[in-house]
C-alpha atoms as a PDB file:
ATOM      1  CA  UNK A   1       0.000   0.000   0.000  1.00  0.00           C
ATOM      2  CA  UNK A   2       1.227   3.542  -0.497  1.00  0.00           C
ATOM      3  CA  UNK A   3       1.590   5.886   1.663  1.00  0.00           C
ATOM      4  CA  UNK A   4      -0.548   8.450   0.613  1.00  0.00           C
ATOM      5  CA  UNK A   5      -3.083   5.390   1.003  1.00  0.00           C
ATOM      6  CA  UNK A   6      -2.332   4.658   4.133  1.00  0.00           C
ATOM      7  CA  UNK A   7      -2.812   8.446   5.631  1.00  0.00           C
ATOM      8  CA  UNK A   8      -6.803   8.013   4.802  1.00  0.00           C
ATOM      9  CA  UNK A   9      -6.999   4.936   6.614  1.00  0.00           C
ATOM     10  CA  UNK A  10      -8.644   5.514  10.227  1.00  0.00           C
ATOM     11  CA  UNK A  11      -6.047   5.224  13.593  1.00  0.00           C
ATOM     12  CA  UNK A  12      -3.523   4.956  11.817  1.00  0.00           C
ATOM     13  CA  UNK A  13      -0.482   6.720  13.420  1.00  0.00           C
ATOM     14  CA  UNK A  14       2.283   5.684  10.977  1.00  0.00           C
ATOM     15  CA  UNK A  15       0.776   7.707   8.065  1.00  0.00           C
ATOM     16  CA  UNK A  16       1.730  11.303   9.185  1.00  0.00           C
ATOM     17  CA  UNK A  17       5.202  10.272   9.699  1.00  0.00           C
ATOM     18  CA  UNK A  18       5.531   7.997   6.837  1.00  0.00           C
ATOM     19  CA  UNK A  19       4.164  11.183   4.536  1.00  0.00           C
ATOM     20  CA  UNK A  20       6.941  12.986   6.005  1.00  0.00           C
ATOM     21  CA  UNK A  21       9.110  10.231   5.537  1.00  0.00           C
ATOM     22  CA  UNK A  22      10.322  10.277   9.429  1.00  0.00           C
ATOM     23  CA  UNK A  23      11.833   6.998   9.702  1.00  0.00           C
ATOM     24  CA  UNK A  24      13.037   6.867  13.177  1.00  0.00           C
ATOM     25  CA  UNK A  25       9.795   6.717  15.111  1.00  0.00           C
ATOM     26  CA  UNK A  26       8.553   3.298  15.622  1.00  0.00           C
ATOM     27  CA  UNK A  27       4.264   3.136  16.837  1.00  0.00           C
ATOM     28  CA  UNK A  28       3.299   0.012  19.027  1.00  0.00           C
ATOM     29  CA  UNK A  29      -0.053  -0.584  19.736  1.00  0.00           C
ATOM     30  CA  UNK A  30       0.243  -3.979  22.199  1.00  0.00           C
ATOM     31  CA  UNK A  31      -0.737  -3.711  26.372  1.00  0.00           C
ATOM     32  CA  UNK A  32       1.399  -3.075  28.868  1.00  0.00           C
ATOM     33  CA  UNK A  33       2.239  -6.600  30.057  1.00  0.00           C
ATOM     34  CA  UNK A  34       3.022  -7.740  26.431  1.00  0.00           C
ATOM     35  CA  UNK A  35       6.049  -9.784  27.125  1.00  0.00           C
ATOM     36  CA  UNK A  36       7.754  -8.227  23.772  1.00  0.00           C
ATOM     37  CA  UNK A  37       7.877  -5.190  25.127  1.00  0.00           C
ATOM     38  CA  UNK A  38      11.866  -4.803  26.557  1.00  0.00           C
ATOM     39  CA  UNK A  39      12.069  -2.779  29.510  1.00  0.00           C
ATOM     40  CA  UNK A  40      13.095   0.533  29.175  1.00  0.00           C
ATOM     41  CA  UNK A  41      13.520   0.353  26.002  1.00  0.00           C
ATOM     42  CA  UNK A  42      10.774   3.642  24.950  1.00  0.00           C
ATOM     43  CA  UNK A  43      11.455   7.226  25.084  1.00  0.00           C
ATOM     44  CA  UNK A  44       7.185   8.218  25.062  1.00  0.00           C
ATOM     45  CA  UNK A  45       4.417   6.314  26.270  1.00  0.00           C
ATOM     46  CA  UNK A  46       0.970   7.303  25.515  1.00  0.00           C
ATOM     47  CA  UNK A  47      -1.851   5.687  26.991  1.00  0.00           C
ATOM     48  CA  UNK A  48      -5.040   7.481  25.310  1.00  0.00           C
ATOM     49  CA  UNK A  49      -9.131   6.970  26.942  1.00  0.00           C
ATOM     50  CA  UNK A  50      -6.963   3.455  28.886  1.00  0.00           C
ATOM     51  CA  UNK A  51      -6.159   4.449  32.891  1.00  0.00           C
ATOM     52  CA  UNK A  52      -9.912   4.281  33.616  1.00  0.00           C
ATOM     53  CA  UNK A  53     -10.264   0.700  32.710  1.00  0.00           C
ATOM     54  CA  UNK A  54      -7.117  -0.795  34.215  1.00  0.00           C
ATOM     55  CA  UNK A  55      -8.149  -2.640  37.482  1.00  0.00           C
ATOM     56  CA  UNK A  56      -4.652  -2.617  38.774  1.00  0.00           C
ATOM     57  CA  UNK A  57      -3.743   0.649  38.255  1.00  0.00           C
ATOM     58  CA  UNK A  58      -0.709   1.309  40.094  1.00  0.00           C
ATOM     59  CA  UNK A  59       0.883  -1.879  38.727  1.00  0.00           C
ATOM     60  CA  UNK A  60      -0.006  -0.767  35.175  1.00  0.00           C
ATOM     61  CA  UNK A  61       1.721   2.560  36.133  1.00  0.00           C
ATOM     62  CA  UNK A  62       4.870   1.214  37.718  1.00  0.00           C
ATOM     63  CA  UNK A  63       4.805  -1.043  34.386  1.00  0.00           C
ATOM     64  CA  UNK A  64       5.357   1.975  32.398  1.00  0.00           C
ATOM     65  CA  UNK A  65       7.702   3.726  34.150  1.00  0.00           C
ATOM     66  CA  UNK A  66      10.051   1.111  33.555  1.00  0.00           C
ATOM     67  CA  UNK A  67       9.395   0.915  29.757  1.00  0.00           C
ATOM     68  CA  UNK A  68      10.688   4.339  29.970  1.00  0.00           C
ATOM     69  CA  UNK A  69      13.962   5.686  31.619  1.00  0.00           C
ATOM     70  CA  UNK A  70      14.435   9.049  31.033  1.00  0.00           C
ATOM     71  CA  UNK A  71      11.173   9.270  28.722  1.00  0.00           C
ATOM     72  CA  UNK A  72       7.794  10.658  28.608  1.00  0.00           C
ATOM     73  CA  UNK A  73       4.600   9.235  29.797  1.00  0.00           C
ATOM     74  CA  UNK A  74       1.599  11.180  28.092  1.00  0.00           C
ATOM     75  CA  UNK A  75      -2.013  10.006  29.144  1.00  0.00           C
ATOM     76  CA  UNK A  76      -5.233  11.247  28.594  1.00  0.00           C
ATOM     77  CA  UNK A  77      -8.388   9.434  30.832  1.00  0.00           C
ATOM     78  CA  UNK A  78     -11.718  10.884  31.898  1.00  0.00           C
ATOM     79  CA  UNK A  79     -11.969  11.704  35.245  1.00  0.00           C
ATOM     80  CA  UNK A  80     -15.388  11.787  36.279  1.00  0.00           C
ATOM     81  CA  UNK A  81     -14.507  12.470  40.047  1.00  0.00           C
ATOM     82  CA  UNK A  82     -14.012  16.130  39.076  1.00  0.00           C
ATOM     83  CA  UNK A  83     -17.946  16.355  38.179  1.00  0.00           C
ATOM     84  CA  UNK A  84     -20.950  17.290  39.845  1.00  0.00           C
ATOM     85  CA  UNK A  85     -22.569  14.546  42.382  1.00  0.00           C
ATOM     86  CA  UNK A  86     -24.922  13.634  40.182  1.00  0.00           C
ATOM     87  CA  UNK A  87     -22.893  11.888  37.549  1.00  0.00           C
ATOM     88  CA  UNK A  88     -21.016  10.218  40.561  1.00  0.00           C
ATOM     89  CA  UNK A  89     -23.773   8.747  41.758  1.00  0.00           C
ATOM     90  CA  UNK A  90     -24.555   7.213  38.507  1.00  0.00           C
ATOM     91  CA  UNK A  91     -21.005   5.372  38.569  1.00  0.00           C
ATOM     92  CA  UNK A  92     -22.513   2.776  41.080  1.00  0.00           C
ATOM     93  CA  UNK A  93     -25.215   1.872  38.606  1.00  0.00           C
ATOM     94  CA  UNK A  94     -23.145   1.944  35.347  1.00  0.00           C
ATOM     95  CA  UNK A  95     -20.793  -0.530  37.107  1.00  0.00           C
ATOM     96  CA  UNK A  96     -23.324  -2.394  38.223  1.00  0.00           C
ATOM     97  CA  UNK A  97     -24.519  -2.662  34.683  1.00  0.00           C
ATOM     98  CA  UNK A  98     -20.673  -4.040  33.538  1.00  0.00           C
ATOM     99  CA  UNK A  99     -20.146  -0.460  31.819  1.00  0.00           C
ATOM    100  CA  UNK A 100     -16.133  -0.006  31.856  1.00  0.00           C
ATOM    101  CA  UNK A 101     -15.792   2.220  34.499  1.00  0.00           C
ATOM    102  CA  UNK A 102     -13.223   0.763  36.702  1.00  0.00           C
ATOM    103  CA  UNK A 103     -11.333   4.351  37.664  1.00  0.00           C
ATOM    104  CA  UNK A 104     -13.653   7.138  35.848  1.00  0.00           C
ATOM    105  CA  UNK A 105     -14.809   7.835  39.043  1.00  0.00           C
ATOM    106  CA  UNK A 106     -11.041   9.112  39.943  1.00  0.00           C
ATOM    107  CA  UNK A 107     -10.392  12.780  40.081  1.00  0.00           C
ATOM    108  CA  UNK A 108      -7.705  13.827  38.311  1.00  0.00           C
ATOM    109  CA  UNK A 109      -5.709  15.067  42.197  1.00  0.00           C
ATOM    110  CA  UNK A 110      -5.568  10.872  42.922  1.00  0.00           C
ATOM    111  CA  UNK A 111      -4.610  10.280  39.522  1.00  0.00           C
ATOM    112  CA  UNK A 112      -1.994  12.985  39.523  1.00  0.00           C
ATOM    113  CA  UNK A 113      -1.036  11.664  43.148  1.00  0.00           C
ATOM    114  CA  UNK A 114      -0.379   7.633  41.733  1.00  0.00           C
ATOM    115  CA  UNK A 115       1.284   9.014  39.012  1.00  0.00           C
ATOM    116  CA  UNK A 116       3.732  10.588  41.020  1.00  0.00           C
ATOM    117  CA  UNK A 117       3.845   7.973  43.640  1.00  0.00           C
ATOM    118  CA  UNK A 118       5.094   5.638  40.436  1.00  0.00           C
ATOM    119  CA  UNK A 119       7.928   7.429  40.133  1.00  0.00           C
ATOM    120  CA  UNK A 120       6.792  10.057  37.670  1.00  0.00           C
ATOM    121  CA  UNK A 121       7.675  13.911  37.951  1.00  0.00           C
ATOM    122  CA  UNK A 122       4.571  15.807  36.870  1.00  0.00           C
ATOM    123  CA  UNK A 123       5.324  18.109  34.053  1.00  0.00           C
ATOM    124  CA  UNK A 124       1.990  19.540  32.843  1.00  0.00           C
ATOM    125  CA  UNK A 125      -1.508  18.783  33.705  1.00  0.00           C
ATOM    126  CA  UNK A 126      -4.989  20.253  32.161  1.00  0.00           C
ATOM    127  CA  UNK A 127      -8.509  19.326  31.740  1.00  0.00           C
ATOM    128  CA  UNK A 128      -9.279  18.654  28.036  1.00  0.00           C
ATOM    129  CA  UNK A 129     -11.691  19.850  26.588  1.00  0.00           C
ATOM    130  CA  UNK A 130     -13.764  21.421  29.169  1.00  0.00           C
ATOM    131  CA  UNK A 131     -17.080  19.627  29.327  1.00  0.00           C
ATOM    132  CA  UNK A 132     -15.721  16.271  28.928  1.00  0.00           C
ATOM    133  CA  UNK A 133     -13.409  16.552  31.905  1.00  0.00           C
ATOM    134  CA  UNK A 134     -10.905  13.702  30.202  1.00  0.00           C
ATOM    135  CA  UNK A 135      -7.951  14.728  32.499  1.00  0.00           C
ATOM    136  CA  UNK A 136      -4.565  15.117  30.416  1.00  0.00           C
ATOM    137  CA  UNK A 137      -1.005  14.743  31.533  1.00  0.00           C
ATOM    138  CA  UNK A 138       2.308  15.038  30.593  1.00  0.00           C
ATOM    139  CA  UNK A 139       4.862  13.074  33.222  1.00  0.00           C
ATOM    140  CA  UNK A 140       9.259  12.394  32.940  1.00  0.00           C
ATOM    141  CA  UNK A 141      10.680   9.592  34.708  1.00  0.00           C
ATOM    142  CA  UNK A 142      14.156  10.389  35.525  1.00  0.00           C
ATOM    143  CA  UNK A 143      17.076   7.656  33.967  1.00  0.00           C
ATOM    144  CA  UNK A 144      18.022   6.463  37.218  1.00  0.00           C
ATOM    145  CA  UNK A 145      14.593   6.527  39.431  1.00  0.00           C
END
């Protein structure tokens, strides 16, 4: 398939790069406990709409921080704890109902705190966009933490 091709096809993150021709970016779409991932061996990890439906969150968090020494973890996760009452009283039912809701019901201050607690400096935080309260940020683990 061609490139150009391959830019119209939907998620599809290679396209923009290949257009470019930037050839020393390599996309991975796998989970986090994917035995073929190599530790530390990823400058970025982005885990998009994800955080919310891990049950074992802080083990999926301490997972990435060693995929990346020195790198970038970018996330972006709703965080329905930052809403009015009323939609957090609707988590209980939506659960109950098997909806994937596992950590929605987070605000974005705990996530912030177990991202930090995994060994992540906080570089930038923000509320994207406004009404849907999916809670963005940008985190650096250090080479040698």
């Amino acid at each position: 398939m061609s490139p150009e091709a391959d830019a119209h096809e939907p998620n599809n993150a290679r396209a923009p790069a290949t257009l470019i021709r930037i050839d020393n970016v390599r996309f991975q779409q796998c989970s986090a406990d994917d035995p073929a991932l190599t530790l530390a061996s990823f400058d970025v990890v982005m885990v998009m709409n994800l955080l919310r439906l891990l049950r074992h969150l802080s083990a999926g968090l301490r997972r990435i921080h060693d995929l990346v020494p020195g790198g970038l973890f970018i996330s972006k996760t709703p965080c329905i704890g930052d809403r009015g009452v009323g939609v957090r009283i609707v988590i209980p039912q939506l659960r109950a109902v098997a909806l994937p809701l596992t950590r929605a019901s987070s605000a974005s201050t705990q996530l912030t705190t177990l991202i930090a607690s995994s060994g992540f400096e906080i570089r930038e935080t923000a509320m994207y966009p406004g009404k849907t309260r999916s809670f963005s940020v940008v985190a650096h683990r250090a080479a040698d933490s």
